[in-house]
C-alpha atoms as a PDB file:
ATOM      1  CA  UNK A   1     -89.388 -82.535-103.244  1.00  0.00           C
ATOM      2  CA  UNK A   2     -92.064 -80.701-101.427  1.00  0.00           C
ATOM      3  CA  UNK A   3     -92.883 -80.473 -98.115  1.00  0.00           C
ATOM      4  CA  UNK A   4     -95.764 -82.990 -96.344  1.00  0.00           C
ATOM      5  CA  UNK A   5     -98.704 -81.568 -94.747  1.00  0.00           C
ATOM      6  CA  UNK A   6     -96.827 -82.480 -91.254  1.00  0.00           C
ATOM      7  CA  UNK A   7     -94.104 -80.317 -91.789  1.00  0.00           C
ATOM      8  CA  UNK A   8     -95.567 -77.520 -92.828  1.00  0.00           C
ATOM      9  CA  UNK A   9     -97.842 -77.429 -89.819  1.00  0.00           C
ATOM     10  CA  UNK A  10     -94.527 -78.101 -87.799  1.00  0.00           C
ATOM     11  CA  UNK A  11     -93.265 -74.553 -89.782  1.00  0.00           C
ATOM     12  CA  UNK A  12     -96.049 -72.907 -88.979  1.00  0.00           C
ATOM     13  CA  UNK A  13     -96.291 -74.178 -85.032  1.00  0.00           C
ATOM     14  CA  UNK A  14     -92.306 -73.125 -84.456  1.00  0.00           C
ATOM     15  CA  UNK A  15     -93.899 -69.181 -85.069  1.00  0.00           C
ATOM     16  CA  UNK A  16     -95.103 -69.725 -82.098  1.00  0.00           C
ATOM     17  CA  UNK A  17     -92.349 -70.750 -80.334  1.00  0.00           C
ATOM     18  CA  UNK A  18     -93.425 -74.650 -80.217  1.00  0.00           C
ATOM     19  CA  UNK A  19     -90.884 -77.231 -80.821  1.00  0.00           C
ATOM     20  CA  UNK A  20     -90.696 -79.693 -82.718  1.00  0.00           C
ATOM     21  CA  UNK A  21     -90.587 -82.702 -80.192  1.00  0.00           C
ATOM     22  CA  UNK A  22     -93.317 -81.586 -78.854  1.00  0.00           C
ATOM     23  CA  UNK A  23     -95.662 -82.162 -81.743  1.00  0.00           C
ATOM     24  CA  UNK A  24     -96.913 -85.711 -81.419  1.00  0.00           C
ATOM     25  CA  UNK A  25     -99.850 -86.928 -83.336  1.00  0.00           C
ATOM     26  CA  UNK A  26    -102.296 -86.890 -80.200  1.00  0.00           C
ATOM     27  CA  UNK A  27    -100.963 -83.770 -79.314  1.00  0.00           C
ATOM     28  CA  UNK A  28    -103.860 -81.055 -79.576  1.00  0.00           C
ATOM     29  CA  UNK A  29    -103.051 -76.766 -80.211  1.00  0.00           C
ATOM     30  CA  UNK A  30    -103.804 -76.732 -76.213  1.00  0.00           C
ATOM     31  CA  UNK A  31    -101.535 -79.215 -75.339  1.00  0.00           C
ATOM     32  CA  UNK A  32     -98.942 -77.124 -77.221  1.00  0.00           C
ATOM     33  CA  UNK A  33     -99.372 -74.285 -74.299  1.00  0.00           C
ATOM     34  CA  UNK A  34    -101.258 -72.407 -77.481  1.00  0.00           C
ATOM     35  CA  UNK A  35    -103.617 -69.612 -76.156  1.00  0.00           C
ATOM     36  CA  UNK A  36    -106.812 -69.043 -77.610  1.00  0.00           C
ATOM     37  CA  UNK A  37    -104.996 -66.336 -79.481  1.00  0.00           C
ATOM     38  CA  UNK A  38    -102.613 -68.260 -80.814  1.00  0.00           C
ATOM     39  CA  UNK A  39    -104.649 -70.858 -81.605  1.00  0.00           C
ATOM     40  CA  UNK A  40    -106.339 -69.302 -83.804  1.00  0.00           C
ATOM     41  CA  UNK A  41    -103.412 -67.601 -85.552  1.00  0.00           C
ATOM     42  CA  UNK A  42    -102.758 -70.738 -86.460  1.00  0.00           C
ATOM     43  CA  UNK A  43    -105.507 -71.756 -87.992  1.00  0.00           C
ATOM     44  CA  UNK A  44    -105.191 -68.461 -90.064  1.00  0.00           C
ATOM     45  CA  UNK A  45    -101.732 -69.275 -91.354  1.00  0.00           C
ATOM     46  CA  UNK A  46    -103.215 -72.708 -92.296  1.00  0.00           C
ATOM     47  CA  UNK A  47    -105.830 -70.910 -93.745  1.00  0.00           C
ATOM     48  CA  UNK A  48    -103.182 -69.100 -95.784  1.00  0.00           C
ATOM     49  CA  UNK A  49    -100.769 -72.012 -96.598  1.00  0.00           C
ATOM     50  CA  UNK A  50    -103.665 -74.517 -97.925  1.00  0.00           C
ATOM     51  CA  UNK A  51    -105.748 -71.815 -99.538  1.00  0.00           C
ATOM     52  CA  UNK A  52    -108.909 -72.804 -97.724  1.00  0.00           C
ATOM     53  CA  UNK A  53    -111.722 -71.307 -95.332  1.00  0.00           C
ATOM     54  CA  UNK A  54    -112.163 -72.079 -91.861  1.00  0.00           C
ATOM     55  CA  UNK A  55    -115.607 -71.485 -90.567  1.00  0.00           C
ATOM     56  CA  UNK A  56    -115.953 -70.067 -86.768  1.00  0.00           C
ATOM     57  CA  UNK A  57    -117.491 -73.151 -85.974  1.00  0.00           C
ATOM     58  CA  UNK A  58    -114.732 -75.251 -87.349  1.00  0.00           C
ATOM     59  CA  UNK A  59    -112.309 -73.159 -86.025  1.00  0.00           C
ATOM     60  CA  UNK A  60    -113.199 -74.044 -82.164  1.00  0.00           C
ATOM     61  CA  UNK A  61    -113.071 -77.271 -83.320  1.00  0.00           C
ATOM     62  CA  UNK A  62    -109.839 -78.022 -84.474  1.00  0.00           C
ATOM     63  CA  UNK A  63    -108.771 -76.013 -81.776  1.00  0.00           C
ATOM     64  CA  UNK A  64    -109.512 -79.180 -79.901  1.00  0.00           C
ATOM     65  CA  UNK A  65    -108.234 -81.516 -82.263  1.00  0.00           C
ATOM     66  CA  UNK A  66    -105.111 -83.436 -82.220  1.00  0.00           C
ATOM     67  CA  UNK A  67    -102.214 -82.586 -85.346  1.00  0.00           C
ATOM     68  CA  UNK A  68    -103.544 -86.191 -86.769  1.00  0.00           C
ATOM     69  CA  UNK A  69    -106.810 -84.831 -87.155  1.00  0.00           C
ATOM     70  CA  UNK A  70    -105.743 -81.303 -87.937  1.00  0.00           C
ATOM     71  CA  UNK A  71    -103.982 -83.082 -90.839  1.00  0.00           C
ATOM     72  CA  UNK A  72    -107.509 -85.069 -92.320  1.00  0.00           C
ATOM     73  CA  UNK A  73    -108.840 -81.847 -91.864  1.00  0.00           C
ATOM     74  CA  UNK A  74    -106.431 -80.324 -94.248  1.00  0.00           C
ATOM     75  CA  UNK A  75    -106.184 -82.981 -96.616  1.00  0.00           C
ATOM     76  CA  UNK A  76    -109.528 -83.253 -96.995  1.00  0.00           C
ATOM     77  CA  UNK A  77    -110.505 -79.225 -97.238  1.00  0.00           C
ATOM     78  CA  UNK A  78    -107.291 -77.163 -98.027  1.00  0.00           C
ATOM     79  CA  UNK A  79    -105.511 -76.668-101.361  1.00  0.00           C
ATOM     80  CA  UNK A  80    -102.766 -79.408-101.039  1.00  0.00           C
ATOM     81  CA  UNK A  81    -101.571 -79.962-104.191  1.00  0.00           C
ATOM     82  CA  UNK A  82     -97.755 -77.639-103.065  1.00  0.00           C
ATOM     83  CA  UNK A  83     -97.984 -80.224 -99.859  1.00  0.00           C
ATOM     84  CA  UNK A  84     -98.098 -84.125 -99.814  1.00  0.00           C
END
């Protein structure tokens, strides 16, 4: 059964030493103590795990997004067809 879109950005956060109960829908990569730095590692292992491009732009954006909306985002621009 493959993964949803929810966990795999769950994965990808706990590389950066976020847990899981932490990760609320209105939670935002800043609320999650995520530097700029990180932040934007994890948009690059998004990136990699959806098979997509994030513009510079978009990027700061999302940054300031909450996981709800980092979700849409993926759904409607990444590769999701692995994910659910």
């Amino acid at each position: 059964m493959p993964i949803t879109i929810e966990q795999k950005l769950k994965e990808i956060l706990a590389n950066y030493e976020v847990k899981e109960h932490e990760i609320k829908p209105d939670t935002t990569l800043t609320d999650l103590n995520l530097d700029s730095l990180d932040q934007l590692e994890v948009l690059m292992d998004i990136e990699a795990a959806y098979d997509m491009a994030i513009e510079d732009d978009e990027a700061t954006e999302l940054a300031r997004k909450t996981i709800d909306q980092i979700v849409a985002f993926i759904k409607e621009r990444g590769n999701v067809s692995r994910w659910t």
